[in-house]
C-alpha atoms as a PDB file:
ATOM      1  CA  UNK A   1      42.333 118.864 122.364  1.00  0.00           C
ATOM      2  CA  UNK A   2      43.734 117.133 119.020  1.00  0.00           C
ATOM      3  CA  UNK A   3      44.334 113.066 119.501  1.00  0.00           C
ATOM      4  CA  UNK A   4      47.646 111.695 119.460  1.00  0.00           C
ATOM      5  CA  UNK A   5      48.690 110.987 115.675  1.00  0.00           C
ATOM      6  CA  UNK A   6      49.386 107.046 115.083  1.00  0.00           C
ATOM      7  CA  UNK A   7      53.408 106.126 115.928  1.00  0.00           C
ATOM      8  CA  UNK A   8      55.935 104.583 113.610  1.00  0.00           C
ATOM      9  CA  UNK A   9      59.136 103.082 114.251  1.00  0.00           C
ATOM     10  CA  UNK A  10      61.965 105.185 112.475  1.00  0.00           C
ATOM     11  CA  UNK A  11      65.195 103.385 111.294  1.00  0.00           C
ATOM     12  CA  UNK A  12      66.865 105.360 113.910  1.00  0.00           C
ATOM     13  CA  UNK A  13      64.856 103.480 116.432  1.00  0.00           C
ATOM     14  CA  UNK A  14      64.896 100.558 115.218  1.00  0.00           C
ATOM     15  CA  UNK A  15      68.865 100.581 115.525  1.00  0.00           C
ATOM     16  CA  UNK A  16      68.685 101.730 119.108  1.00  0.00           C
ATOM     17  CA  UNK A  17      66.403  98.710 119.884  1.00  0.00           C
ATOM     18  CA  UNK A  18      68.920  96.536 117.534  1.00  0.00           C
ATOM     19  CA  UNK A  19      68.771  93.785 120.565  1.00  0.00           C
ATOM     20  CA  UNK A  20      67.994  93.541 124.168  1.00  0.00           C
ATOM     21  CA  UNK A  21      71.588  94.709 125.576  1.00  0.00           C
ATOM     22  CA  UNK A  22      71.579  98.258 123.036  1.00  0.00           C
ATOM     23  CA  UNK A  23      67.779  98.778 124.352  1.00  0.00           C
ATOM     24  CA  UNK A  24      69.016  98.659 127.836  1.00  0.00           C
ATOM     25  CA  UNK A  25      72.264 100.385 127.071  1.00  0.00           C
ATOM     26  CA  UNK A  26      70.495 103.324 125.352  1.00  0.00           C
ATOM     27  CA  UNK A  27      68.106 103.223 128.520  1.00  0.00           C
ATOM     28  CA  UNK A  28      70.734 104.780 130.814  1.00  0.00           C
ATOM     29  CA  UNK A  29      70.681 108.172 129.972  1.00  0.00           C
ATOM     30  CA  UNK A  30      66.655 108.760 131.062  1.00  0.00           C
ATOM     31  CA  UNK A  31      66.693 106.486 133.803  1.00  0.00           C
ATOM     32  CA  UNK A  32      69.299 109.130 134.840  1.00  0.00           C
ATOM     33  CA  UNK A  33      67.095 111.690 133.866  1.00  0.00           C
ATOM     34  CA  UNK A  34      64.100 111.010 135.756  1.00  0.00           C
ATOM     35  CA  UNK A  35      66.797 110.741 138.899  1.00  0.00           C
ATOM     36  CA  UNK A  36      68.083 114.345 138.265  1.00  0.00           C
ATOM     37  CA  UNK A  37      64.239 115.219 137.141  1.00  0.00           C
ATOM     38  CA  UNK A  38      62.853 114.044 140.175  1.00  0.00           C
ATOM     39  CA  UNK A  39      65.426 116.066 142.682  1.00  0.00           C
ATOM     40  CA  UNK A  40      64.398 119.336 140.342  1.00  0.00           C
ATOM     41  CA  UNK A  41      60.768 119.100 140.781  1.00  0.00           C
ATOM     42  CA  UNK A  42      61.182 118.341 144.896  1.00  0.00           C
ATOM     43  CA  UNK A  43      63.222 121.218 145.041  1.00  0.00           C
ATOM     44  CA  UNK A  44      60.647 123.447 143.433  1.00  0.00           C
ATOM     45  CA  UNK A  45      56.825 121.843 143.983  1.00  0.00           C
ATOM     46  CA  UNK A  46      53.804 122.677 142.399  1.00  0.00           C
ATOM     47  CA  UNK A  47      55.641 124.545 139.798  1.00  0.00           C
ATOM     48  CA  UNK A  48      56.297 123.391 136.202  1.00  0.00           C
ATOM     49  CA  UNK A  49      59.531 121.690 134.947  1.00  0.00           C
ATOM     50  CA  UNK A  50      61.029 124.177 132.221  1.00  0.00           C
ATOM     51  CA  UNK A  51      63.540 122.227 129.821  1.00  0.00           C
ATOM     52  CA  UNK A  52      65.741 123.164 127.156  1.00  0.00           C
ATOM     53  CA  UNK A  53      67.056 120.161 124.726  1.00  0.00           C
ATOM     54  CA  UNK A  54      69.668 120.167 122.821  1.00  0.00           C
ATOM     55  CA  UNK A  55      69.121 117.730 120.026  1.00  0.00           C
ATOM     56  CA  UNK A  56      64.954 116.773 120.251  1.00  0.00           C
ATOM     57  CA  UNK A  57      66.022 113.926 117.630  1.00  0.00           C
ATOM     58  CA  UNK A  58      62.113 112.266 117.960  1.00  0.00           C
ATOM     59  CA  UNK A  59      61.103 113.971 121.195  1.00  0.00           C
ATOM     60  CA  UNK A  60      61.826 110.776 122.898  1.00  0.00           C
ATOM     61  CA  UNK A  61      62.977 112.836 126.174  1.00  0.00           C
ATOM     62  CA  UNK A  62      59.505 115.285 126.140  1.00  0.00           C
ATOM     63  CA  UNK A  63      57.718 111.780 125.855  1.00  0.00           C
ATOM     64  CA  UNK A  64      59.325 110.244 128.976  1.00  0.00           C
ATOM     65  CA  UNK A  65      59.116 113.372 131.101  1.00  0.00           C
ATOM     66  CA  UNK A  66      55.564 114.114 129.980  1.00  0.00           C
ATOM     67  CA  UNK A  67      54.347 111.332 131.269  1.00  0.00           C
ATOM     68  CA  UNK A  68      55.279 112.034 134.791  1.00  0.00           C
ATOM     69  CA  UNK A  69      55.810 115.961 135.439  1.00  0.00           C
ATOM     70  CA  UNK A  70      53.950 119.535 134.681  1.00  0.00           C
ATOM     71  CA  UNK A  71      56.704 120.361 132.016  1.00  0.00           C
ATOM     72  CA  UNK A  72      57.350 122.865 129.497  1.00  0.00           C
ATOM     73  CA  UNK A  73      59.759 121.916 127.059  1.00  0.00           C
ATOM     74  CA  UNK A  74      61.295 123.903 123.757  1.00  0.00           C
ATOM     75  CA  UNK A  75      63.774 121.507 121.576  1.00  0.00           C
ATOM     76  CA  UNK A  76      66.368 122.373 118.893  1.00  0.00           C
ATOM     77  CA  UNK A  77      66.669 119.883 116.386  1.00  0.00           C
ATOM     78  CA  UNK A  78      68.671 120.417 112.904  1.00  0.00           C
ATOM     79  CA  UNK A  79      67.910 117.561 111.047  1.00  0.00           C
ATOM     80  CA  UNK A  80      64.540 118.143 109.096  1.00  0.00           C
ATOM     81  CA  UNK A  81      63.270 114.544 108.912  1.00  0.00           C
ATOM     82  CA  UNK A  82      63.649 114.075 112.641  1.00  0.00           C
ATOM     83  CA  UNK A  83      61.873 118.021 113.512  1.00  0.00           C
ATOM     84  CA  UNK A  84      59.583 116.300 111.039  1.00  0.00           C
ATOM     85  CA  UNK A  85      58.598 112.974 113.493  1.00  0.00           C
ATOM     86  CA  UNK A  86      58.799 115.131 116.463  1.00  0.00           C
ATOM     87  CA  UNK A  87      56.170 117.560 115.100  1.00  0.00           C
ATOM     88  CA  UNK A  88      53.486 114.522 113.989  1.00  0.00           C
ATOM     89  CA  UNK A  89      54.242 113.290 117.394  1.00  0.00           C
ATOM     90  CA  UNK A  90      54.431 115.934 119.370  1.00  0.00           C
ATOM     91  CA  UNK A  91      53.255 119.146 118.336  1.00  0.00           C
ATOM     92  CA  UNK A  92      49.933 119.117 119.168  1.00  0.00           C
ATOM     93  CA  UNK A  93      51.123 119.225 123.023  1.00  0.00           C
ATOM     94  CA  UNK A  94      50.553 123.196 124.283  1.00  0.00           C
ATOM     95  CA  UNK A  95      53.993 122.557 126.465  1.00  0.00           C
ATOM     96  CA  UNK A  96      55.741 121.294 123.831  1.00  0.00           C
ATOM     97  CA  UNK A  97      58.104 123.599 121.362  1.00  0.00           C
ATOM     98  CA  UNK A  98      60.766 122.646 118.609  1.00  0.00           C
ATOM     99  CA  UNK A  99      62.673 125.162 117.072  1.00  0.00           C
ATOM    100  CA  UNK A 100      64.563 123.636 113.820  1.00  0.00           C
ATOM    101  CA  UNK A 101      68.210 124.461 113.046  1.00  0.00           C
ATOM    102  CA  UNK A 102      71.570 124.686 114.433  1.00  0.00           C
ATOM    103  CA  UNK A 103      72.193 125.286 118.133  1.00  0.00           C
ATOM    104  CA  UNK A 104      75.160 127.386 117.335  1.00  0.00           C
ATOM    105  CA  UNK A 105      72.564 129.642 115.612  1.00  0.00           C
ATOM    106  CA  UNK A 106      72.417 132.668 118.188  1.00  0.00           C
ATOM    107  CA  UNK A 107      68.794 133.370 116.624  1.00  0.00           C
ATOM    108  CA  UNK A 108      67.283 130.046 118.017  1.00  0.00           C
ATOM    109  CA  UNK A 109      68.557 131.061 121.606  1.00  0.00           C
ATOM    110  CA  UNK A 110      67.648 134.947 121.905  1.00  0.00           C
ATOM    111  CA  UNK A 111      64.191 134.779 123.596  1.00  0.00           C
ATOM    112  CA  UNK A 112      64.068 131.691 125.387  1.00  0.00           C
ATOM    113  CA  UNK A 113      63.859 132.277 129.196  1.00  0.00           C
ATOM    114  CA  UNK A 114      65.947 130.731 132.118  1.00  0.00           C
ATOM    115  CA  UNK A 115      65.144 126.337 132.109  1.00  0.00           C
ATOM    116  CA  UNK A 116      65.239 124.678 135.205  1.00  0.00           C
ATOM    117  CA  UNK A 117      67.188 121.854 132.875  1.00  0.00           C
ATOM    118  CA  UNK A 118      69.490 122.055 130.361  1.00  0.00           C
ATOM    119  CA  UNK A 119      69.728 118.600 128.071  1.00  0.00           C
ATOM    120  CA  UNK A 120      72.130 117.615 125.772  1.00  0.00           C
ATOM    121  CA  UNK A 121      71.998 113.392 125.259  1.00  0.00           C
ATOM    122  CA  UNK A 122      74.215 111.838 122.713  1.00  0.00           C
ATOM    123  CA  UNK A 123      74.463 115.021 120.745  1.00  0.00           C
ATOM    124  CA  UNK A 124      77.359 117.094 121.697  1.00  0.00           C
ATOM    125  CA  UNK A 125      79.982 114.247 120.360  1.00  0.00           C
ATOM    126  CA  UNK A 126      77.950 115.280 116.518  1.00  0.00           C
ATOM    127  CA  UNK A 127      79.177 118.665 116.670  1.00  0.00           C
ATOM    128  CA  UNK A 128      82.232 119.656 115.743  1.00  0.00           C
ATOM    129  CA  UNK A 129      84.165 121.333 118.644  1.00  0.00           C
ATOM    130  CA  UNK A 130      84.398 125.203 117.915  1.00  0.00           C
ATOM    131  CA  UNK A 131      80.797 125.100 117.701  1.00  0.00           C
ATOM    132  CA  UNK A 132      80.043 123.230 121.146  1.00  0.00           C
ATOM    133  CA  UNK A 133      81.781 125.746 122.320  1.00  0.00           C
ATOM    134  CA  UNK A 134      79.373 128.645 121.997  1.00  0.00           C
ATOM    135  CA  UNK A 135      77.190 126.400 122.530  1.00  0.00           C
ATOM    136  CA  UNK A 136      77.895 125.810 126.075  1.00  0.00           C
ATOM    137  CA  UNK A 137      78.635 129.240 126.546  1.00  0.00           C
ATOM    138  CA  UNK A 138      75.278 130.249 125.325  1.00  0.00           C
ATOM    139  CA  UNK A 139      73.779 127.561 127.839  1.00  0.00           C
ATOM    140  CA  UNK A 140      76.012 129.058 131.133  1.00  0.00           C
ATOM    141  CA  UNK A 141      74.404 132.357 130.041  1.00  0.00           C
ATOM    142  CA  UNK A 142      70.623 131.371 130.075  1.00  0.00           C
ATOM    143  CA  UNK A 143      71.465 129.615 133.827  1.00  0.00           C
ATOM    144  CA  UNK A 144      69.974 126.874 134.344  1.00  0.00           C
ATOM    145  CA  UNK A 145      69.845 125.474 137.520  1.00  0.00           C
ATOM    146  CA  UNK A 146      70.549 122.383 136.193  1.00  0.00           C
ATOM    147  CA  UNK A 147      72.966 121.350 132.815  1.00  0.00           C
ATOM    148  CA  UNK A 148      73.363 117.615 131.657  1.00  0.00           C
ATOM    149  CA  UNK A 149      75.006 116.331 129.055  1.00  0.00           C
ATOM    150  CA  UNK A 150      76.109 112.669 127.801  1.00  0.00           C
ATOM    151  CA  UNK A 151      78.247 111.496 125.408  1.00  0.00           C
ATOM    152  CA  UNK A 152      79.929 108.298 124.325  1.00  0.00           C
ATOM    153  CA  UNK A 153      83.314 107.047 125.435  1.00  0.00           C
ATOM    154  CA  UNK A 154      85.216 106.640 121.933  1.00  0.00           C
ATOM    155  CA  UNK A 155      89.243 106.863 123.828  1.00  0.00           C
ATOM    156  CA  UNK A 156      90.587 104.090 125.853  1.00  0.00           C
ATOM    157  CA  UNK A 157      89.995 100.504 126.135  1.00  0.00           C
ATOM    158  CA  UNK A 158      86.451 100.941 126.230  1.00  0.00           C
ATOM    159  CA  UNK A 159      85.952 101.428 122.463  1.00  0.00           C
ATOM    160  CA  UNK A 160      87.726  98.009 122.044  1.00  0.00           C
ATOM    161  CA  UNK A 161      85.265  96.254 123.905  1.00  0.00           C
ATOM    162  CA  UNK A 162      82.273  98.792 122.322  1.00  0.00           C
ATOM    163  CA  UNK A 163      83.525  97.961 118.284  1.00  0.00           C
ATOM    164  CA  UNK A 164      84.136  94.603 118.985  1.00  0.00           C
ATOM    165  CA  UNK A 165      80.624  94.135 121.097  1.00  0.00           C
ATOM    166  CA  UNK A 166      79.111  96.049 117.931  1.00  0.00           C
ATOM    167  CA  UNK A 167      80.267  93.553 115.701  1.00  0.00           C
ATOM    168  CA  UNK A 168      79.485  90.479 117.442  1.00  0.00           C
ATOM    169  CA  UNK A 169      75.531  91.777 118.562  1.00  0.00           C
ATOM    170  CA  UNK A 170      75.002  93.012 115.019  1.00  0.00           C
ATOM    171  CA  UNK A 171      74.913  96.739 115.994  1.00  0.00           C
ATOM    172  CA  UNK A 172      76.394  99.374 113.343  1.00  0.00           C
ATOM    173  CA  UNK A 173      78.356 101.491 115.354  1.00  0.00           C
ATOM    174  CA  UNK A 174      81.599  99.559 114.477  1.00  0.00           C
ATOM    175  CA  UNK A 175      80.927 100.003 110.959  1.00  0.00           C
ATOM    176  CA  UNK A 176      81.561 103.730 110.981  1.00  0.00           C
ATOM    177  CA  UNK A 177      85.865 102.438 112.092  1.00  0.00           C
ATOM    178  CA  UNK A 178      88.092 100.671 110.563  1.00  0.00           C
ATOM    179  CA  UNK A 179      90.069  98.634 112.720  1.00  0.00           C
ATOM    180  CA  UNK A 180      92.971 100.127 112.561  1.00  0.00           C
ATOM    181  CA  UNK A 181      90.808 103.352 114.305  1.00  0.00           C
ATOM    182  CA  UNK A 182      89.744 101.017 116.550  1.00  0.00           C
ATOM    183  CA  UNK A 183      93.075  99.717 117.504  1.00  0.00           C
ATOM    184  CA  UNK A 184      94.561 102.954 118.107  1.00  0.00           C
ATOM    185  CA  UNK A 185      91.491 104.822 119.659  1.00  0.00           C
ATOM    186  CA  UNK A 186      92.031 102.213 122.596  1.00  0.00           C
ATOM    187  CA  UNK A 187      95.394 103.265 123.048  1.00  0.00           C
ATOM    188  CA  UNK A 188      94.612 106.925 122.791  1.00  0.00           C
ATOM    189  CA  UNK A 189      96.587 107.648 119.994  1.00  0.00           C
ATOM    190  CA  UNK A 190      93.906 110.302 118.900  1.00  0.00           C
ATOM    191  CA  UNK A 191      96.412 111.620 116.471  1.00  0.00           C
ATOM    192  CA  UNK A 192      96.398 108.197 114.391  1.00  0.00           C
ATOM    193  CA  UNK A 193      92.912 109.028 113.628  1.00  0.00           C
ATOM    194  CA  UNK A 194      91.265 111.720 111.123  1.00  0.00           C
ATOM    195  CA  UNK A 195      90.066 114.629 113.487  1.00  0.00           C
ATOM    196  CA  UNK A 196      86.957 114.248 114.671  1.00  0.00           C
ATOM    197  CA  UNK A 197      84.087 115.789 112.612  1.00  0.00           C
ATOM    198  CA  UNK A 198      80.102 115.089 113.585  1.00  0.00           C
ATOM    199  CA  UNK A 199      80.598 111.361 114.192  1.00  0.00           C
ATOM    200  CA  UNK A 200      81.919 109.257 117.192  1.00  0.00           C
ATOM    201  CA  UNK A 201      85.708 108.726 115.898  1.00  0.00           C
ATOM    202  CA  UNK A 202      88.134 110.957 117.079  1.00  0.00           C
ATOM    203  CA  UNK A 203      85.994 112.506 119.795  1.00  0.00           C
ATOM    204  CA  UNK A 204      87.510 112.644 122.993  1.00  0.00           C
ATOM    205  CA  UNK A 205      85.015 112.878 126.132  1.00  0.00           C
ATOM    206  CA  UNK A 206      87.642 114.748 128.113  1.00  0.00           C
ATOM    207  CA  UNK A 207      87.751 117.909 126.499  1.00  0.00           C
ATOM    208  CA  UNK A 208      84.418 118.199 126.884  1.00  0.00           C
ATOM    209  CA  UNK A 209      84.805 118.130 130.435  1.00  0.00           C
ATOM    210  CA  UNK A 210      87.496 120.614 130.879  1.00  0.00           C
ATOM    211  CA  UNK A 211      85.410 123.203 128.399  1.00  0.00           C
ATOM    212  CA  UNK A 212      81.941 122.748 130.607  1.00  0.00           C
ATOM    213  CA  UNK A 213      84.318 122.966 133.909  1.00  0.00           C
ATOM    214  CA  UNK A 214      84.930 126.314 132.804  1.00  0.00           C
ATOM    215  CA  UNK A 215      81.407 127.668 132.932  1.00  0.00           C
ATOM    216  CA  UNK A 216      79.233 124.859 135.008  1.00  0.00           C
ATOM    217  CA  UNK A 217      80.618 122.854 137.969  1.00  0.00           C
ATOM    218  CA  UNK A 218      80.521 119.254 137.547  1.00  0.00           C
ATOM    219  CA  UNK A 219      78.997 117.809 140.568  1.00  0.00           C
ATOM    220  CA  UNK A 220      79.166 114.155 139.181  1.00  0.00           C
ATOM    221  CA  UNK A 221      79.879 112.084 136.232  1.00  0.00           C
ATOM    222  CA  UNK A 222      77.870 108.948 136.314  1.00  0.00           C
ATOM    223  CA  UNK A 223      79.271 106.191 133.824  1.00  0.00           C
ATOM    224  CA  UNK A 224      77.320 103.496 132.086  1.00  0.00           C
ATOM    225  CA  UNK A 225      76.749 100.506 131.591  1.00  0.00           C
ATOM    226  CA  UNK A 226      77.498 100.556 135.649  1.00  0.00           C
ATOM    227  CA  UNK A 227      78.531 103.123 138.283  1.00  0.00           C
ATOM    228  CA  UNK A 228      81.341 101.634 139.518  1.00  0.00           C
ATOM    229  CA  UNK A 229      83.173 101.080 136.444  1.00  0.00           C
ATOM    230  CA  UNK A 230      86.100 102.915 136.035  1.00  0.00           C
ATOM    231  CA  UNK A 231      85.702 105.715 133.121  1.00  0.00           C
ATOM    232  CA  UNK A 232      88.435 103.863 130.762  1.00  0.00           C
ATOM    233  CA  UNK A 233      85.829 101.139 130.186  1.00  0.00           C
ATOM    234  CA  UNK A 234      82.982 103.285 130.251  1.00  0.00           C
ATOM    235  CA  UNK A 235      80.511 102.943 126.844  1.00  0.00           C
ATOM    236  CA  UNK A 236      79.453 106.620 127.861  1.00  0.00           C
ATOM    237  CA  UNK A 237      79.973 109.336 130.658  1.00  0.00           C
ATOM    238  CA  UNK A 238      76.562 111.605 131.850  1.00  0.00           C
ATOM    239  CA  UNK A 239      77.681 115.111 133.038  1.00  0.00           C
ATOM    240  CA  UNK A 240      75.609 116.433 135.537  1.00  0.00           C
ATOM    241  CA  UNK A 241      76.495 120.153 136.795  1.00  0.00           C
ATOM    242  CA  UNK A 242      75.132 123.133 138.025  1.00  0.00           C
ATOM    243  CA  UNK A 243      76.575 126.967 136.999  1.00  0.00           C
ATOM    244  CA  UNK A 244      79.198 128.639 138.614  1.00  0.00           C
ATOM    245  CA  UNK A 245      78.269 131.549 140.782  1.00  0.00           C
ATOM    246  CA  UNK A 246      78.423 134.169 140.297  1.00  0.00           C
ATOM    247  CA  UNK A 247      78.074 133.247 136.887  1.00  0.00           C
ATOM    248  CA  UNK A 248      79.712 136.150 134.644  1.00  0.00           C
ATOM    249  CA  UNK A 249      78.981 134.894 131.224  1.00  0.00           C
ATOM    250  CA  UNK A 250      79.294 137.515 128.121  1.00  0.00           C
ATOM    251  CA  UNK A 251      77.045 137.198 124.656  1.00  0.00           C
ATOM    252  CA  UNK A 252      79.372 134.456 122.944  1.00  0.00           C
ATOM    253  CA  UNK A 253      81.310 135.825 119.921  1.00  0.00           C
ATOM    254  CA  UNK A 254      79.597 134.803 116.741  1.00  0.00           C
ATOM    255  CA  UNK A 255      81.701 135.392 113.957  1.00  0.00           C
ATOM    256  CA  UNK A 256      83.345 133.041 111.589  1.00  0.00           C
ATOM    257  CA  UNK A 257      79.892 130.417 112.708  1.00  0.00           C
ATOM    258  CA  UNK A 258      77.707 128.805 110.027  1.00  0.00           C
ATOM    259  CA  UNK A 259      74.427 127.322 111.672  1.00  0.00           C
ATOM    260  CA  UNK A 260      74.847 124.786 109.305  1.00  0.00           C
ATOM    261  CA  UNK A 261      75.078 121.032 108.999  1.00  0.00           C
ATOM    262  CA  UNK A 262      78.717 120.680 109.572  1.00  0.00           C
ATOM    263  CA  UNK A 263      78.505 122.609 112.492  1.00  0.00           C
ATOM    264  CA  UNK A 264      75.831 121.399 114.561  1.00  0.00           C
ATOM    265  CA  UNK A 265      74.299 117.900 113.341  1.00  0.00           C
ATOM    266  CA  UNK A 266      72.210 115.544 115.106  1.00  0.00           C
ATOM    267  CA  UNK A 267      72.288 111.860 116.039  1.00  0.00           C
END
């Protein structure tokens, strides 16, 4: 079996590691994971974890799960310099598959078989909305018994306290406001903003909800930094839902979709 290659720290990294409080921020979503993971792999035992990610970024969530579970994973990733990392680090794992390019690409999706867990972490909110769409449609139709997605809170007071902590902490994500965004963000006054493109201003966590309610059932929506704080001051929400049955699901329409950067980009 090949050896591990050598690890680097990326710039993405190193910005999710800025300080203590982003390290343990980012930390939510797979300390929810390996929650979720673990009920999965009761349910089923002695039988390998199949996962579908959406958005491998570094392979940070193979890496986690690897360590603990008989997995198979396949990732989509668009951007090349992250497929790039993910290969050196990764690709020499038999369970572990990255297939480069958009997710709204029906080509990446037409062989893969049913996943016992569906992943989409901090990615959705980088895609414009037509395209998460058939994305999510395209997920409902593979079935997997499990679909979880998170995304940041960027509506409501919460992106006050968010822009403001950025600043103060020496985190970027401020920088990608103006304050005027900010100001009205927190009130909800969406419209006040450009529309949201692949970034975190102008995206609005709710519709997200009401589009996966329509294919998976939401069966709970944990909220960091803390579970009982109410979603208005949430930094992010974690979808965790299971399909509809029956689940009647056509082949998602296609036409009019470019599987390209402006459609489906990555953190």
């Amino acid at each position: 079996m090949p050896s591990p290659p050598a690890m680097h720290e990326t710039a993405y990294e190193r910005n999710q590691r800025a300080n203590p409080l982003t390290r343990w921020l980012h930390g939510f979503r797979y300390r929810s994971i390996h929650q979720i993971v673990d009920r999965l792999v009761a349910e089923r035992p002695g039988q390998p974890l199949r996962v579908l990610e959406i958005g491998t970024a570094h392979g940070k969530l193979f890496e986690e799960l690897d360590r603990r579970y008989e997995l198979r994973y396949v990732g989509i990733e668009l951007d090349p310099a992250f497929c790039r990392t993910a290969r050196e680090r990764h690709g020499w794992r038999d369970n572990f598959e990255l297939r480069e390019g958009s997710a709204a690409d029906p080509a990446l999706w037409g062989d893969l078989e049913r996943p016992d867990l569906v992943v989409a972490m901090e990615t959705l909110e980088h895609i414009p909305e037509r395209a998460d769409v058939r994305i999510i449609e395209r997920v409902a139709a593979l079935a997997p018994r499990c679909f979880v997605a998170s995304v940041p809170v960027e509506v409501g007071p919460a992106i006050w306290i968010k822009n403001v902590g950025s600043r103060l902490t020496g985190y970027n994500r401020h920088k990608s406001y103006s304050w005027r965004d900010t100001f009205w963000a927190g009130l909800y006054q969406l419209d006040r903003l450009p529309p949201h493109g692949t970034g975190h201003r102008g995206f609005d966590w709710r519709w997200l909800a009401h589009t996966i309610r329509h294919y998976f059932v939401i069966r709970e929506i944990r909220r960091s930094p803390f579970p009982f704080v109410p979603t208005p001051l949430a930094f992010s929400v974690m979808f965790v839902t299971e399909p509809r049955v029956p689940a009647v699901v056509t082949a998602p329409a296609t036409a009019g979709l470019q599987p390209a950067a402006e459609l489906a980009g990555s953190r």
